[in-house]
Protein backbone atom coordinates (compact mmCIF):
# COMPACT_ATOMS: atom_id res chain seq x y z
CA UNK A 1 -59.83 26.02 -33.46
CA UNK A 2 -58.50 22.99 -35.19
CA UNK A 3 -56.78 25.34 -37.17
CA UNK A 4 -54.56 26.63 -34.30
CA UNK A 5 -53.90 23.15 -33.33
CA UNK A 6 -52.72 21.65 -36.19
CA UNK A 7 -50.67 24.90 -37.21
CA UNK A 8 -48.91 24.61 -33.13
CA UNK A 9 -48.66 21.06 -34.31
CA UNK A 10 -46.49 21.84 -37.17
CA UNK A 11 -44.64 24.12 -35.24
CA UNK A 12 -43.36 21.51 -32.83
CA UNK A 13 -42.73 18.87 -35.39
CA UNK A 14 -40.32 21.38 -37.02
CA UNK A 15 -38.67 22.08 -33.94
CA UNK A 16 -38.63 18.43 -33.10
CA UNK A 17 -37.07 18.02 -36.76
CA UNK A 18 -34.54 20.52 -35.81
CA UNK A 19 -33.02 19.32 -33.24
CA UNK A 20 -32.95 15.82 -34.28
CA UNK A 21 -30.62 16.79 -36.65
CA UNK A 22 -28.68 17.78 -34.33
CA UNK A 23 -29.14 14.85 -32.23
CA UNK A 24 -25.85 12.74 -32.49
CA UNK A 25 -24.44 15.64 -30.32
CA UNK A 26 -26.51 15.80 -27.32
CA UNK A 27 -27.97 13.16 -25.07
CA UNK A 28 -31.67 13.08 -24.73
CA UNK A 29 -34.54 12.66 -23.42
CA UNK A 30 -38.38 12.56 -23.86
CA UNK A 31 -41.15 11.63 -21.55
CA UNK A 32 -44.77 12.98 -21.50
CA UNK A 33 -47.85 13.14 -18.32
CA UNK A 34 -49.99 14.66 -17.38
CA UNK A 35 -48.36 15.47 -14.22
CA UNK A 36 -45.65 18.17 -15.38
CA UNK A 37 -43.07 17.04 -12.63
CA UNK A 38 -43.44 13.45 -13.62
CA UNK A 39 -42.84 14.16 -17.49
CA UNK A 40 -39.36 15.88 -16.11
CA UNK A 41 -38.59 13.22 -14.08
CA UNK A 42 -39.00 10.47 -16.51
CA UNK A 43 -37.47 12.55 -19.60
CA UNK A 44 -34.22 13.62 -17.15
CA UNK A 45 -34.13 9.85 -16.64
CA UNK A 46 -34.77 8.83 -19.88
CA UNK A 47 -31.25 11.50 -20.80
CA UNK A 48 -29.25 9.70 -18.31
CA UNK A 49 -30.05 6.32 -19.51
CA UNK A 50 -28.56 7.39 -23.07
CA UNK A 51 -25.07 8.43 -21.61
CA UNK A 52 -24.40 4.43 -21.79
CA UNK A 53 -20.51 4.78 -20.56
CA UNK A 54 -20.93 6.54 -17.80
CA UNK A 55 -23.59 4.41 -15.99
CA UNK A 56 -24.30 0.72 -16.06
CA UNK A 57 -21.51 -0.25 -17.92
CA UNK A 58 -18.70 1.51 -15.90
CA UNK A 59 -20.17 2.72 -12.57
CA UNK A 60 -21.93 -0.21 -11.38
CA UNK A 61 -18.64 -2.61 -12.24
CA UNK A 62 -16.40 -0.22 -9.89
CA UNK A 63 -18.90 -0.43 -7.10
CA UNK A 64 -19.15 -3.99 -7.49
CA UNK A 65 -15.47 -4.39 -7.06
CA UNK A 66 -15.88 -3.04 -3.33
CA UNK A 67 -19.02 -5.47 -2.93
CA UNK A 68 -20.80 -2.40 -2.68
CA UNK A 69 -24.73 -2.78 -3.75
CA UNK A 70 -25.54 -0.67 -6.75
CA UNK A 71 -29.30 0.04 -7.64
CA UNK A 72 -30.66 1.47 -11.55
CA UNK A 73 -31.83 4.55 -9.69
CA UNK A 74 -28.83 4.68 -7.78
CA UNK A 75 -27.08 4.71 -10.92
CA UNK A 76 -28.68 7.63 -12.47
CA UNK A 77 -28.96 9.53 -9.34
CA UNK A 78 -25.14 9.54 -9.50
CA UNK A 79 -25.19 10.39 -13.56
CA UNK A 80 -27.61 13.10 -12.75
CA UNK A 81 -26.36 14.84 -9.46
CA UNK A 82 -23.24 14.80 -11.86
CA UNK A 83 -24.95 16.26 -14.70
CA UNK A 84 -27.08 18.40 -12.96
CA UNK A 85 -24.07 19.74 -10.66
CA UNK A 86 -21.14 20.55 -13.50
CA UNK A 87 -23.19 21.36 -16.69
CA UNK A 88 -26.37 22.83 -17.87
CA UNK A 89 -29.44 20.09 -18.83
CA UNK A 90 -31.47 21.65 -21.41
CA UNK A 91 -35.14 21.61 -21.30
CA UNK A 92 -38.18 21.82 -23.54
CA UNK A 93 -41.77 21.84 -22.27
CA UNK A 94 -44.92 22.15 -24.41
CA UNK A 95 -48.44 21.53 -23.35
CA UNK A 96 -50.82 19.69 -26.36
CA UNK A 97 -54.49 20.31 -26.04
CA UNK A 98 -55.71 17.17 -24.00
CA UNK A 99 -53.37 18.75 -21.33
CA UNK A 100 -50.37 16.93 -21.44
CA UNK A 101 -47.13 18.18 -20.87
CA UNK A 102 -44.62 16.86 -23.27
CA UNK A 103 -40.73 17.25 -22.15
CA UNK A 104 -37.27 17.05 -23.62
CA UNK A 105 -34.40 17.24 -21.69
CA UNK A 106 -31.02 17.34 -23.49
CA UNK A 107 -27.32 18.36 -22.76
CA UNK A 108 -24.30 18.09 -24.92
CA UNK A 109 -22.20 15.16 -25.75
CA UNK A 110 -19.67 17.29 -25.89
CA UNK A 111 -20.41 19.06 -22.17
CA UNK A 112 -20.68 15.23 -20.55
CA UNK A 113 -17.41 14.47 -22.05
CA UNK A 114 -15.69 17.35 -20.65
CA UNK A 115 -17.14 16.99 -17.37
CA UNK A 116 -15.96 13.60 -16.38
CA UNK A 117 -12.39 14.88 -17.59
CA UNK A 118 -12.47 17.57 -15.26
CA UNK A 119 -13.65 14.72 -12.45
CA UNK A 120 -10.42 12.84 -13.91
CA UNK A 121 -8.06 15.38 -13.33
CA UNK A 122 -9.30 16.15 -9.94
CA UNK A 123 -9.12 12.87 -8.88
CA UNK A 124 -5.49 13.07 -9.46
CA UNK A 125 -5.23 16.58 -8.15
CA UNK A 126 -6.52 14.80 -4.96
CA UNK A 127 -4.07 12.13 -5.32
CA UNK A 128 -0.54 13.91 -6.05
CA UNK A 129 -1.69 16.52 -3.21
CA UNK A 130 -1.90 13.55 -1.05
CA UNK A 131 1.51 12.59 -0.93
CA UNK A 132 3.29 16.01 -1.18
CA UNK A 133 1.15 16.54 1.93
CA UNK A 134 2.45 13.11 3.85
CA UNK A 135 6.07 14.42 2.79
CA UNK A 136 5.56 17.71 5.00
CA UNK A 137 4.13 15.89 7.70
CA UNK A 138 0.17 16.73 7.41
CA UNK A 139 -1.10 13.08 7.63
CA UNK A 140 -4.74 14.14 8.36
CA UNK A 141 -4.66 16.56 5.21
CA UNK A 142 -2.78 13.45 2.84
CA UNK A 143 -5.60 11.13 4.28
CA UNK A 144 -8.35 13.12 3.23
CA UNK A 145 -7.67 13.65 -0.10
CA UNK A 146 -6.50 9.74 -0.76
CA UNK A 147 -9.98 9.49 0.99
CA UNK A 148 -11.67 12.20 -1.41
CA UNK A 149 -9.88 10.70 -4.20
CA UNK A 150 -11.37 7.27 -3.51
CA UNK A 151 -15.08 8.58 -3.76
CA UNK A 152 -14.61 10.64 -6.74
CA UNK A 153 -12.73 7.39 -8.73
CA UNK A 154 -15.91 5.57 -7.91
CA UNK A 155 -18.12 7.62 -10.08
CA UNK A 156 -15.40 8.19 -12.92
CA UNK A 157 -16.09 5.73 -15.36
CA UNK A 158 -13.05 4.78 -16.49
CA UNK A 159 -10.03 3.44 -15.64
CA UNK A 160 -7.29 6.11 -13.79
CA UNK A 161 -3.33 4.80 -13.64
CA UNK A 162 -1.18 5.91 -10.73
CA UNK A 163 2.21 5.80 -9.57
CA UNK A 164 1.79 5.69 -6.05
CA UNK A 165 5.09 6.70 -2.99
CA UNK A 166 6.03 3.06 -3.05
CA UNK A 167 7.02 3.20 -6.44
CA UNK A 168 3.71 0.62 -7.61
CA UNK A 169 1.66 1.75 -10.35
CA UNK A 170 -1.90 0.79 -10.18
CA UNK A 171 -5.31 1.49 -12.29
CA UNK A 172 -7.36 0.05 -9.41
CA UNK A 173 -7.91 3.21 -7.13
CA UNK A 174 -10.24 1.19 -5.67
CA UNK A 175 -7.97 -1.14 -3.63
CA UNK A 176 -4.67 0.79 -4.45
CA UNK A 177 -5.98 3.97 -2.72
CA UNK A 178 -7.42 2.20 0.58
CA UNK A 179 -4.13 0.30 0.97
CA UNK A 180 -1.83 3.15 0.97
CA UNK A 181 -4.21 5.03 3.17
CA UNK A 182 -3.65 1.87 5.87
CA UNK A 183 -0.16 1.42 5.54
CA UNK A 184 0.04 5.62 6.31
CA UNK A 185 -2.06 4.76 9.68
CA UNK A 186 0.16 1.42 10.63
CA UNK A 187 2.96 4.18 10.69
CA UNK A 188 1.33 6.56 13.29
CA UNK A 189 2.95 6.33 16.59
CA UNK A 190 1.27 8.00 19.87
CA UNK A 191 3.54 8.76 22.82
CA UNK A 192 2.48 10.39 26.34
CA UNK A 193 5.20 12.07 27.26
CA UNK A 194 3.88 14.05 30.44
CA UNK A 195 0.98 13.80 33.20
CA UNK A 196 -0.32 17.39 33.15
CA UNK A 197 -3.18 17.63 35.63
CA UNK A 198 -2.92 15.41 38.89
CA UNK A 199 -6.86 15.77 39.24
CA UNK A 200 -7.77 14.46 36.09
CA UNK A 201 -6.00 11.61 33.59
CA UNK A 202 -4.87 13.89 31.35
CA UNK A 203 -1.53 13.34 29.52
CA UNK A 204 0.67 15.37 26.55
CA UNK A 205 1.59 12.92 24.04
CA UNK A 206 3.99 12.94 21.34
CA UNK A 207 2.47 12.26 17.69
CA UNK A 208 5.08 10.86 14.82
CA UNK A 209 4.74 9.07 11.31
CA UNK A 210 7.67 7.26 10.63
CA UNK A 211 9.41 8.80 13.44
CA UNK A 212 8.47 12.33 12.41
CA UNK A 213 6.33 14.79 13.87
CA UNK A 214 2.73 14.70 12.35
CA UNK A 215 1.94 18.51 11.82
CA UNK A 216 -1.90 17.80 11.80
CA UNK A 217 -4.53 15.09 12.25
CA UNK A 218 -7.89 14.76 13.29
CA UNK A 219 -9.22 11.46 15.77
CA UNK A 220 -11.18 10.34 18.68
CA UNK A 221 -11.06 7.84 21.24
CA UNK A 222 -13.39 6.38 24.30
CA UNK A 223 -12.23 8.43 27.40
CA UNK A 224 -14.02 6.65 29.87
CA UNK A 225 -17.46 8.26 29.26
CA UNK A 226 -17.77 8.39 25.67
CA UNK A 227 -16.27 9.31 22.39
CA UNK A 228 -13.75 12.35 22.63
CA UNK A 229 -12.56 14.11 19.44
CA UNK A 230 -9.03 15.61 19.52
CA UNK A 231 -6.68 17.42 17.31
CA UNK A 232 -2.35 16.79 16.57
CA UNK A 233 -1.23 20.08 16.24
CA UNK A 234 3.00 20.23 15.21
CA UNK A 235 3.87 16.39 16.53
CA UNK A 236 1.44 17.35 19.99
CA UNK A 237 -1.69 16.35 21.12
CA UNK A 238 -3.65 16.53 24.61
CA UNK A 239 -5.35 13.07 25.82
CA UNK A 240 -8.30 13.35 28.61
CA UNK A 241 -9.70 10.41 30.43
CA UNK A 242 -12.62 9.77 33.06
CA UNK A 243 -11.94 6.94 34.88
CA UNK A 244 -12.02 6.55 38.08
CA UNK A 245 -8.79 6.44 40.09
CA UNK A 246 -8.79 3.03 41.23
CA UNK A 247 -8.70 2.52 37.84
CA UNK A 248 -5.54 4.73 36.61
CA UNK A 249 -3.78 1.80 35.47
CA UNK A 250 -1.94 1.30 32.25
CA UNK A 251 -3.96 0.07 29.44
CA UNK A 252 -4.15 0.02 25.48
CA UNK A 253 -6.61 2.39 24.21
CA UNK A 254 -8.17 2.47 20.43
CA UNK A 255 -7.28 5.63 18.80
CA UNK A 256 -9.58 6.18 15.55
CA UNK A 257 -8.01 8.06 12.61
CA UNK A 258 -10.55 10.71 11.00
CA UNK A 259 -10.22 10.75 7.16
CA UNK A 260 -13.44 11.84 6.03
CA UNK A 261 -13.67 15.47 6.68
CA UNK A 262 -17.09 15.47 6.30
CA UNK A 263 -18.24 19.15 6.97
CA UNK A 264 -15.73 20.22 4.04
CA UNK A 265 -17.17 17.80 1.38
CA UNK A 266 -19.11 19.43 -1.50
CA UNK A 267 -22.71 17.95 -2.59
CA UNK A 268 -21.11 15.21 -5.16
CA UNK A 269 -18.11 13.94 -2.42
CA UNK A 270 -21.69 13.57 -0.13
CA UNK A 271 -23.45 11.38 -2.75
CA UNK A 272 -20.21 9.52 -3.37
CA UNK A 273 -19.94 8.70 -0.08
CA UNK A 274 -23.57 7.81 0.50
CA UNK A 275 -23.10 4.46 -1.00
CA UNK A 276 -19.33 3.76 0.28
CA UNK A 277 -18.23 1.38 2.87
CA UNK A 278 -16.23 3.42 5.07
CA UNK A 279 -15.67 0.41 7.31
CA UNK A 280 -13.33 -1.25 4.44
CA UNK A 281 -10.64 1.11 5.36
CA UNK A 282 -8.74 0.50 8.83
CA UNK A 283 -7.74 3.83 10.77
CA UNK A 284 -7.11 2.57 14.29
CA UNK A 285 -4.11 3.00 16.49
CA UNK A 286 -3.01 1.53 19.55
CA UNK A 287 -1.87 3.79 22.28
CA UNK A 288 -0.35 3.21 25.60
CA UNK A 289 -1.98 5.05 28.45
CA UNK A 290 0.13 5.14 31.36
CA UNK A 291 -0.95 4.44 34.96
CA UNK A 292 0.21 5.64 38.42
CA UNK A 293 3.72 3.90 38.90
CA UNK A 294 3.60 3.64 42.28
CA UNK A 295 0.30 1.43 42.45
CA UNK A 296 1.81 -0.31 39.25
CA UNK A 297 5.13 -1.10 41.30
CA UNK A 298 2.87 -2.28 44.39
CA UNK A 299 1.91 -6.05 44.56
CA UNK A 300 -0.31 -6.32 47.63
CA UNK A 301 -1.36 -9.35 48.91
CA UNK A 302 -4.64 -8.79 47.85
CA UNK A 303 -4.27 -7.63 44.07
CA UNK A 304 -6.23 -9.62 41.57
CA UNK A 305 -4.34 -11.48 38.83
CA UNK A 306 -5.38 -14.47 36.68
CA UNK A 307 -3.18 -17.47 36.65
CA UNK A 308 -2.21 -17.94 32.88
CA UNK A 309 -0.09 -20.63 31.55
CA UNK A 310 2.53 -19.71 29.62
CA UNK A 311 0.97 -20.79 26.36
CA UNK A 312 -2.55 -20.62 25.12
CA UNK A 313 -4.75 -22.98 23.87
CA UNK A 314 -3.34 -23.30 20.73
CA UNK A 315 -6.48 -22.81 18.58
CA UNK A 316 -6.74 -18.86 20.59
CA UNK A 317 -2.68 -18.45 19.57
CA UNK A 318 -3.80 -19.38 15.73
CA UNK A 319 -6.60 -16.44 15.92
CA UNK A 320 -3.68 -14.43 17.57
CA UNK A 321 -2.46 -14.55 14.23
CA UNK A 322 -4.77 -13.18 11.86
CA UNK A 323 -4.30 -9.69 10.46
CA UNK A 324 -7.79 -9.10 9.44
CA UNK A 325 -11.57 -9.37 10.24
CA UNK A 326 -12.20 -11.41 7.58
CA UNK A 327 -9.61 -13.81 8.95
CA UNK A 328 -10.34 -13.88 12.47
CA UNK A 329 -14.09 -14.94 10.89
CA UNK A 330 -12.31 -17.28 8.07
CA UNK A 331 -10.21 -18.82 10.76
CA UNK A 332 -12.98 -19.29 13.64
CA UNK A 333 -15.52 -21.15 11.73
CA UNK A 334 -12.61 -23.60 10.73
CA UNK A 335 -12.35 -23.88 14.35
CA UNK A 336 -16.16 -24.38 14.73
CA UNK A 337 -16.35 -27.10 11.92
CA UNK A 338 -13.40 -28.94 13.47
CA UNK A 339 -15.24 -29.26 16.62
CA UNK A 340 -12.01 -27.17 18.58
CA UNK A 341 -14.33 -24.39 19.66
CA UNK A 342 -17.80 -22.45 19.74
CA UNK A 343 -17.96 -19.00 19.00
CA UNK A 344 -20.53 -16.29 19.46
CA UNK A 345 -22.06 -13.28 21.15
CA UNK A 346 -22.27 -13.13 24.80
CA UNK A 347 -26.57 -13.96 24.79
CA UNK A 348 -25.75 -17.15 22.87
CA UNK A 349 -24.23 -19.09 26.19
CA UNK A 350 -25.65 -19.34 29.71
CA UNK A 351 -22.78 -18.55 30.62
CA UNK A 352 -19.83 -16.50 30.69
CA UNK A 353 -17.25 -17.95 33.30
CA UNK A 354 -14.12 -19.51 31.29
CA UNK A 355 -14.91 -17.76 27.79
CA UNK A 356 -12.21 -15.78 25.73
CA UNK A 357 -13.68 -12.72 24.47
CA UNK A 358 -11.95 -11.12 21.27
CA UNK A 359 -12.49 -7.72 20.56
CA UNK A 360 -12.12 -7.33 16.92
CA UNK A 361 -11.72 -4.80 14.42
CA UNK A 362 -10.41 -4.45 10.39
CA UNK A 363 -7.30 -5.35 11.03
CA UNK A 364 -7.76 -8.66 13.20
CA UNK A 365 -7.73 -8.69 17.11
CA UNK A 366 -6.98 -6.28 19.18
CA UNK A 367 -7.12 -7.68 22.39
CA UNK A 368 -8.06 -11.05 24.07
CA UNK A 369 -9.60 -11.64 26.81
CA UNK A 370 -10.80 -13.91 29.77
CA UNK A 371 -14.20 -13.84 31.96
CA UNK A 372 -13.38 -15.53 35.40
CA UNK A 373 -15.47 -15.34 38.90
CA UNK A 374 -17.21 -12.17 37.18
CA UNK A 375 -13.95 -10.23 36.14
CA UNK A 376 -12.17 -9.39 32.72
CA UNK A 377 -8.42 -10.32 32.52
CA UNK A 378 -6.33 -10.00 29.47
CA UNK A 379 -5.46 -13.41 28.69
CA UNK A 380 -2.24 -13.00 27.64
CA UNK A 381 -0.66 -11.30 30.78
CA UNK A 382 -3.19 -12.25 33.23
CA UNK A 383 -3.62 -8.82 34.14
CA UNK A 384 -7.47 -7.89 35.11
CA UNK A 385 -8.60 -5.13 32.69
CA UNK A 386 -11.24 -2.78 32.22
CA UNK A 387 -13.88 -3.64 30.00
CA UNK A 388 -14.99 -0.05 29.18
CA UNK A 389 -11.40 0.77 27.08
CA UNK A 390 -13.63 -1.41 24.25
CA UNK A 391 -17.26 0.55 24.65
CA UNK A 392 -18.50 0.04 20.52
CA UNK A 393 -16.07 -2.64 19.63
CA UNK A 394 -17.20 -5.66 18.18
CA UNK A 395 -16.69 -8.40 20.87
CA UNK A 396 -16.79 -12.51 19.61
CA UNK A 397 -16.41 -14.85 22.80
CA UNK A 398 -15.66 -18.07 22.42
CA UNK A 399 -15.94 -21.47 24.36
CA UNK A 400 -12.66 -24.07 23.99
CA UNK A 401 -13.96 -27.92 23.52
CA UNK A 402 -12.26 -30.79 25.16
């Protein structure tokens, strides 16, 4: 019997002998347990670690540059969907005769490198599709694949260079990419155009980027009940709402751009994602939604309006001004430290009555408001509005000091 073992013992320190030599051309790894699954787990892991490059020292620095958290096993879960996804890992299992397994797993330097250039060149497959596709019109196609080229940068681990529409080079896909998605968005236009059903709110609206017709694009909006998703088909698009007809008045409503296409991603765009801040990107759109002229024409005795001065206080006119969330936040606690204001969510005062409410969202305010004798009234026009138009927006109110 000892015989047998120490011949099988022989056998798999020559095999171990042979494929050391060979061992400057494949990453791997080697893990033993009694538990079989375990030993495959901790040799795959112990692979991963040895592709150096591709994980701590590249991955983790790109997802830190979007202040995006970035675990170890995070890491190699992204090095070994990758792995495990585009090329073959190699495996060895042998049992020794206290019953534990013994694993290698191994795949070629070679295979790795390869991979990640294929990753490379479809990340700027993604990218130069992008804006042929914005040329022709199909923002919703051009957004996705800026969007898909995003993810896929994020687990390249290197540096990419690209000459992006406005003629700026960049090798920082991570901001360059989300930037040139947002200034495609700041160019959408909606326009309703005609009042199709008298029962119902429902308008056809006109759809342009850059004063062209937007051949497709995917979004959705609150109609009044919830969150309605909708379609641009050729510049056209069909817009449905549920309120009530005393209030079919003209009011802004948040349209938000879809540039995910989730239910077309494959299994790696899903882990990229998994770990990406979507909210860093801005894809709203302000449209106008007509209301009935007639009423809008009317000014009974008894129609509500709140008296507004024809300025604001100034510190509201200097949050008026921001252009983003973080400076509507950067600008209000200067406010707050200066003793000018106090700021917060509706539970932290006892009471509404006076407050401006902002509703907020990436891109700074987008819409201020006033709470008087138990109504909403835009505080710029003094017009009473309907709260519901901002159902899921982020709302700060705020109290002026004298």
């Amino acid at each position: 019997m000892n015989k047998i073992f120490s011949t099988l013992f022989l056998l798999l320190l020559f095999q171990y002998f042979l494929y050391s030599q060979n061992n400057n051309e494949y990453y791997t790894g080697i893990s033993q347990n009694i538990d079989v699954e375990k030993a495959k787990q901790d040799a795959l892991k112990n692979m991963l670690e040895q592709i150096q490059v591709f994980v701590s020292s590249s991955v983790k620095r790109k997802l830190q540059e979007t202040n995006t958290t970035l675990t170890d096993t995070t890491s190699v879960e992204v090095i070994a969907k990758s792995s495990m996804q585009l090329q073959e890992v190699q495996e060895e299992i042998t049992k020794d005769a206290n019953d534990i397994f013994h694993v290698k797993k191994f795949v070629a330097k070679e295979m790795v490198k390869k991979m990640f250039a294929q990753r490379k060149q479809k990340i700027l497959e993604h990218l130069q599709l992008a804006q042929s596709e914005i040329e022709k019109g199909n923002v919703g196609t051009a957004l996705k694949n800026y969007y898909w080229a995003l993810l896929l940068s994020e687990i390249y681990p290197d540096t990419i260079s690209f000459s992006f529409a406005n003629g700026k080079t960049s090798s920082n896909l991570s901001a360059a990419i989300p930037n040139e998605m947002e200034n495609i968005v700041r160019e959408i236009k909606f326009r309703a155009t005609k009042k199709i059903d008298d029962e119902n709110i429902v308008w056809k609206c006109n759809a342009e980027y850059k004063g062209k017709p937007i051949t497709n694009l995917n979004f959705e909006y609150f109609d009044g009940q919830g969150q309605s998703q909708q379609e641009v088909h050729n510049g056209e698009t069909k817009l449905t709402f549920y309120f009530s007809k005393t209030e079919n008045k003209e009011r802004e409503v948040l349209l938000n751009v879809n540039y995910t296409y989730e239910d077309e991603m494959d299994e790696l765009l899903q882990l990229a994602q998994s770990f990406h801040n979507k909210s860093t990107i801005a894809n709203t759109v302000m449209f106008t939604l007509p209301g009935e002229k007639e009423k809008r024409e009317q000014h009974s005795a008894d129609s509500v309006q709140l008296n507004v001065n024809s300025r604001l206080p100034a510190p509201i006119s200097m949050l008026l001004t921001a252009k983003s969330f973080e400076e509507v936040t950067a600008t209000l606690n200067a406010l707050a430290k200066k003793n000018k204001i106090i700021f917060g969510s509706a539970k932290d005062f006892e009471s509404r009555e006076g407050l401006y409410a902002a509703v907020v969202a990436q891109n700074g305010i987008v819409a201020l408001l006033k709470f008087e004798k138990g109504k909403y009234f835009d505080a710029t026009t003094g017009n009473e509005t309907d709260i519901t138009q901002f159902a899921g927006k982020r709302m700060i109110w705020i109290e002026m000091l004298k």
